[in-house]
C-alpha atoms as a PDB file:
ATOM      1  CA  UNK A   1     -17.765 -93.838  51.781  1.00  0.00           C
ATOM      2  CA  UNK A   2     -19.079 -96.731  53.280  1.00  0.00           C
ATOM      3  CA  UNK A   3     -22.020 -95.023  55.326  1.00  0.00           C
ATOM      4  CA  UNK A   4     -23.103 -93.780  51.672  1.00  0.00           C
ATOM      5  CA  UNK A   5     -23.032 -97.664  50.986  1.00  0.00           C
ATOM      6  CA  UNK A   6     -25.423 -98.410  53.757  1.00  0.00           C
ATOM      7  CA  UNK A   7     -27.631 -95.749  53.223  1.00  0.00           C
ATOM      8  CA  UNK A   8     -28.002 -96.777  49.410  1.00  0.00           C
ATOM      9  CA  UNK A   9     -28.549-100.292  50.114  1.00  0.00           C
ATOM     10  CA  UNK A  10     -31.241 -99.295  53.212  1.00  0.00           C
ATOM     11  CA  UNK A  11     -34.052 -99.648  51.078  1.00  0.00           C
ATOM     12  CA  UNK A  12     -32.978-103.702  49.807  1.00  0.00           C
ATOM     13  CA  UNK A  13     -32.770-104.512  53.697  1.00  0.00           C
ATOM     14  CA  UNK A  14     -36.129-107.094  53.873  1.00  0.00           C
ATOM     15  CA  UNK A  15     -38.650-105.965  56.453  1.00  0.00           C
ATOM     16  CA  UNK A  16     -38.626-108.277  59.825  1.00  0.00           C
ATOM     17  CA  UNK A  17     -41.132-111.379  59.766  1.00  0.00           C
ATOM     18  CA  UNK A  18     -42.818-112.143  62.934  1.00  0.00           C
ATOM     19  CA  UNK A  19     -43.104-116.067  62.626  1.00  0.00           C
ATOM     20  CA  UNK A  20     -45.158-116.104  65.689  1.00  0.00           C
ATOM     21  CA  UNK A  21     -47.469-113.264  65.823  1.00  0.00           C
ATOM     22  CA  UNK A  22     -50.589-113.844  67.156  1.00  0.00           C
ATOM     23  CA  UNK A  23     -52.295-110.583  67.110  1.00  0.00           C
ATOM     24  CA  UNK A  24     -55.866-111.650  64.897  1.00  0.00           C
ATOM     25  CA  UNK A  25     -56.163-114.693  66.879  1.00  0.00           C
ATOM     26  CA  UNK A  26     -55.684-113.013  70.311  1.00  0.00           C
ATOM     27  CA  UNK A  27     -57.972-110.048  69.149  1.00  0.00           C
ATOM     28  CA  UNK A  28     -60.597-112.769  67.979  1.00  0.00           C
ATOM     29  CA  UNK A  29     -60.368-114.791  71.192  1.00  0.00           C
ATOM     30  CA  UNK A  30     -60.800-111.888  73.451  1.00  0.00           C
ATOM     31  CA  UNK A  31     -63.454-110.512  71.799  1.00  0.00           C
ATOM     32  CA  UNK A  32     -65.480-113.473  71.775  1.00  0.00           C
ATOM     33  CA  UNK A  33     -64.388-115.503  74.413  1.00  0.00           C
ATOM     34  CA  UNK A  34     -63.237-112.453  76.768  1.00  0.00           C
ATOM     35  CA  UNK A  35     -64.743-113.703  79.976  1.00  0.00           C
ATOM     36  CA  UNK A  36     -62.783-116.987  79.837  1.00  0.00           C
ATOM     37  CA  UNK A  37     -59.530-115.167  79.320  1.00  0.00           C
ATOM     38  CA  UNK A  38     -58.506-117.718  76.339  1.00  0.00           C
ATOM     39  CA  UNK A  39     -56.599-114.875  74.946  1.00  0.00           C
ATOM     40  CA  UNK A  40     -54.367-114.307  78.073  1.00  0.00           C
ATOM     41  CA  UNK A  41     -53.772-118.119  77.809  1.00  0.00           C
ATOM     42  CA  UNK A  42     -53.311-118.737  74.300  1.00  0.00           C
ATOM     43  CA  UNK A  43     -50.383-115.480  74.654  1.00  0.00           C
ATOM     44  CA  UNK A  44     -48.809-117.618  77.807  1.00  0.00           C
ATOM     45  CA  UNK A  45     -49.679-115.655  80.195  1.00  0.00           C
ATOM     46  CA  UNK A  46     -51.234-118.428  82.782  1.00  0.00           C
ATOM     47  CA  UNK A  47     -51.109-116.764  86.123  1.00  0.00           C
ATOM     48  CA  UNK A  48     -53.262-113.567  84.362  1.00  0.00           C
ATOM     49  CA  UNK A  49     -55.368-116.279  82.896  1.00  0.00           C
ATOM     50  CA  UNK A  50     -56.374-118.039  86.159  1.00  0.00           C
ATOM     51  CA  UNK A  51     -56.933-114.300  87.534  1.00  0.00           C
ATOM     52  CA  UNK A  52     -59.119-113.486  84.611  1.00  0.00           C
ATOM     53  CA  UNK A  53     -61.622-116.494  85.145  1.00  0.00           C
ATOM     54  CA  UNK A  54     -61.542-115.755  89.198  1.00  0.00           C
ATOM     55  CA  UNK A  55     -62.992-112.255  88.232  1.00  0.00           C
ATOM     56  CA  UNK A  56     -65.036-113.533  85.684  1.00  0.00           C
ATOM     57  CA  UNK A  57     -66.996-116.155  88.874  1.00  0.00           C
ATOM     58  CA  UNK A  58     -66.820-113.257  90.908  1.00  0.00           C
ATOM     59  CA  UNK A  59     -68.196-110.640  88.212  1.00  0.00           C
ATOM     60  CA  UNK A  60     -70.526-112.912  86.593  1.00  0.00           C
ATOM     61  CA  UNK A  61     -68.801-112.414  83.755  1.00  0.00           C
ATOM     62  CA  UNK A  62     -69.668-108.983  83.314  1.00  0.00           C
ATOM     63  CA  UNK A  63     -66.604-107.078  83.640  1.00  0.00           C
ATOM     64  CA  UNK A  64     -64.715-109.831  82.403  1.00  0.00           C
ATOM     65  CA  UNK A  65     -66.512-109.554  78.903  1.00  0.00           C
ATOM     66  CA  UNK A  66     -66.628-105.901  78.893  1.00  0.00           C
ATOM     67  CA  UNK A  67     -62.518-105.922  79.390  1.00  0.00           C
ATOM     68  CA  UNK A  68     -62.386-108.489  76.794  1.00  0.00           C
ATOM     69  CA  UNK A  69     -63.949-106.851  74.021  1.00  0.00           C
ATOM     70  CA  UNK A  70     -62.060-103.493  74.991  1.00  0.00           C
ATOM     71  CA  UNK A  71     -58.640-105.509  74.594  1.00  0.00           C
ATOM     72  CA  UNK A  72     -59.680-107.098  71.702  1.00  0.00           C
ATOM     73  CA  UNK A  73     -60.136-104.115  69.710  1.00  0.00           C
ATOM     74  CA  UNK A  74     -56.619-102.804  71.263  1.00  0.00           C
ATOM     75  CA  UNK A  75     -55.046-106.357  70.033  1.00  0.00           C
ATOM     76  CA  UNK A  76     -56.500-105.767  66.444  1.00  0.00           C
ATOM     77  CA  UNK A  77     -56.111-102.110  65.743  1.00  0.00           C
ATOM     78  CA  UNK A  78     -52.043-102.367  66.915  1.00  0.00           C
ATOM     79  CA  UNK A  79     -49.714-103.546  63.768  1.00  0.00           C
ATOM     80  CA  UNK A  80     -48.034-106.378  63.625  1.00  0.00           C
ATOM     81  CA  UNK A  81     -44.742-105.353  64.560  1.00  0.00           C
ATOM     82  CA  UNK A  82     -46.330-103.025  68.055  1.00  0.00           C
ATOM     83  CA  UNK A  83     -48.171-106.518  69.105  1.00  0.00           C
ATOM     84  CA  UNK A  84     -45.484-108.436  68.494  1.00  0.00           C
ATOM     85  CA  UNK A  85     -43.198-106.223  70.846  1.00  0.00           C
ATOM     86  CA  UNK A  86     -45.139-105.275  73.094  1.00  0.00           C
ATOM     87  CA  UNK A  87     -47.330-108.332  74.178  1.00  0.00           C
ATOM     88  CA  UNK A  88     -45.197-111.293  72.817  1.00  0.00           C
ATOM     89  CA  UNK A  89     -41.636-109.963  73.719  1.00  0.00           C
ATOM     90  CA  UNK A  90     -42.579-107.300  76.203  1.00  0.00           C
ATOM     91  CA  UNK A  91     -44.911-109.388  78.249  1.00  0.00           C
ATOM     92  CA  UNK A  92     -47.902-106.797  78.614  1.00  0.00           C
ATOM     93  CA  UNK A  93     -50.209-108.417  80.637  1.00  0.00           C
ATOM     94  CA  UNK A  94     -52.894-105.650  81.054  1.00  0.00           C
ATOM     95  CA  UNK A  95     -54.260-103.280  78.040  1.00  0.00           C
END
């Protein structure tokens, strides 16, 4: 009797909020600002960060911005709730 409860009161269960999700800004900032790794900073990933501008010197930016815009698009086509998992609670440094 009571899983016939839960299943009948499933659908008034509120869907999860992700207070800090920061998926568009991340997808903006590597995008545009891909060589300078902003987006691995602004996500807290520092170490990655400083890695990212040491092959940006090295590459002259090239592969850098290439990498950017490729993880950019992954940031922005993911929803909410895969970003939030996977690069906010997972820790996902790398694509």
């Amino acid at each position: 009797m009571e899983t016939e409860t839960i299943k009948q009161e499933a659908w008034n269960t509120p869907t999860p909020q992700f207070q800090n999700n920061k998926k568009v800004a991340c997808g903006i900032f590597a995008i545009l600002l891909g060589p300078l790794g902003i987006h691995k900073f602004y996500l807290g990933y520092t170490g990655t960060g400083i890695l990212w501008l040491i092959l940006s010197i090295c590459s002259c930016a090239t592969l850098t911005g290439l990498f950017g815009l490729i993880e950019g698009i992954i940031y922005l086509t993911k929803s909410d709730e895969e970003f939030y998992n996977t690069y906010q609670v997972g820790q996902k440094h790398w694509f």
